[in-house]
Protein backbone atom coordinates (compact mmCIF):
# COMPACT_ATOMS: atom_id res chain seq x y z
CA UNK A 1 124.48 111.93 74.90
CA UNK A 2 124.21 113.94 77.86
CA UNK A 3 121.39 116.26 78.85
CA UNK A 4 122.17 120.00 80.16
CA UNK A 5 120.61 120.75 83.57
CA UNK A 6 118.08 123.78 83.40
CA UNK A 7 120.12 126.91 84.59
CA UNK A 8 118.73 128.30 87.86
CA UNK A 9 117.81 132.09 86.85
CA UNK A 10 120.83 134.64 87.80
CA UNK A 11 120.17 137.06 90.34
CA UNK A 12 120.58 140.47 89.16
CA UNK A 13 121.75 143.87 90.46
CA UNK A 14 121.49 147.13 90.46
CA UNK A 15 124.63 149.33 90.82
CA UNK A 16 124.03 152.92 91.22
CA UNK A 17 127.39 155.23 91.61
CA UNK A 18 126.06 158.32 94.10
CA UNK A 19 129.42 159.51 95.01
CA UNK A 20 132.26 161.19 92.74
CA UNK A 21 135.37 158.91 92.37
CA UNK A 22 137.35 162.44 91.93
CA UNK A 23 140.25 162.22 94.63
CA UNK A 24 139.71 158.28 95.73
CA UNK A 25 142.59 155.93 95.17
CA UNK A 26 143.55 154.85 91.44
CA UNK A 27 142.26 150.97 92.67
CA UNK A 28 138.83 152.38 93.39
CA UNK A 29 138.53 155.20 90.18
CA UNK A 30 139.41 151.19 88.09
CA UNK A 31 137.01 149.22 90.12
CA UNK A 32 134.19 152.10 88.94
CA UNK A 33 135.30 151.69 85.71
CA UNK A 34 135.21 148.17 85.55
CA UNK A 35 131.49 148.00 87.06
CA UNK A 36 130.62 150.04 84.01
CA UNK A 37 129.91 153.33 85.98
CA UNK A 38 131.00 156.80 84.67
CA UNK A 39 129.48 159.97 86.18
CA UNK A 40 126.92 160.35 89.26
CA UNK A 41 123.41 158.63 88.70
CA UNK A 42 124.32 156.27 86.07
CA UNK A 43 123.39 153.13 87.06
CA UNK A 44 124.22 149.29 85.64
CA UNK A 45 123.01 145.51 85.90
CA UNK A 46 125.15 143.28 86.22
CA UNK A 47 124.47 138.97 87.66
CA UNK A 48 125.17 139.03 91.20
CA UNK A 49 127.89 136.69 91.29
CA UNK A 50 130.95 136.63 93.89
CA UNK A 51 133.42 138.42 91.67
CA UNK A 52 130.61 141.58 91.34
CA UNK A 53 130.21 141.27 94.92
CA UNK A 54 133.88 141.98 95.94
CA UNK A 55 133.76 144.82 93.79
CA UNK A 56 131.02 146.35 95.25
CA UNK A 57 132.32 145.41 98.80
CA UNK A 58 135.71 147.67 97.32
CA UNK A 59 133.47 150.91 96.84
CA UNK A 60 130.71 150.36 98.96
CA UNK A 61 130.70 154.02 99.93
CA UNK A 62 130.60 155.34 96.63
CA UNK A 63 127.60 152.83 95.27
CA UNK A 64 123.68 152.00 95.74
CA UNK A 65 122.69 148.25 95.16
CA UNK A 66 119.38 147.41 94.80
CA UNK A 67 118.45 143.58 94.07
CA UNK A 68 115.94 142.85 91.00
């Protein structure tokens, strides 16, 4: 029977929206969506994994990331 490795412990993030997606490109208004973020100040965690990442790097000028 095989054994399952110990996970490593996911890196999380914190994604911040401080700019309004009002008058941005449809593609950017869904990837703002899709990270969970809704009006100005709300913020989500989400793993920082390379699929989050490419999102961010998508609206980098309308987000804050912090590392936790």
């Amino acid at each position: 029977m095989a054994t399952k490795k110990a996970t490593a412990e996911v890196k999380q993030i914190k994604i911040t929206l401080v700019k309004s997606t009002a008058g941005r490109i449809e593609n950017q208004q869904r990837t703002v969506k899709a990270l969970g973020l809704s009006k100005i100040g709300t913020s989500k965690v989400h793993n920082d994994t390379p699929v989050t990442r490419g999102m961010i790097d998508k609206v980098s000028h309308l987000v804050k990331v912090e590392e936790i």
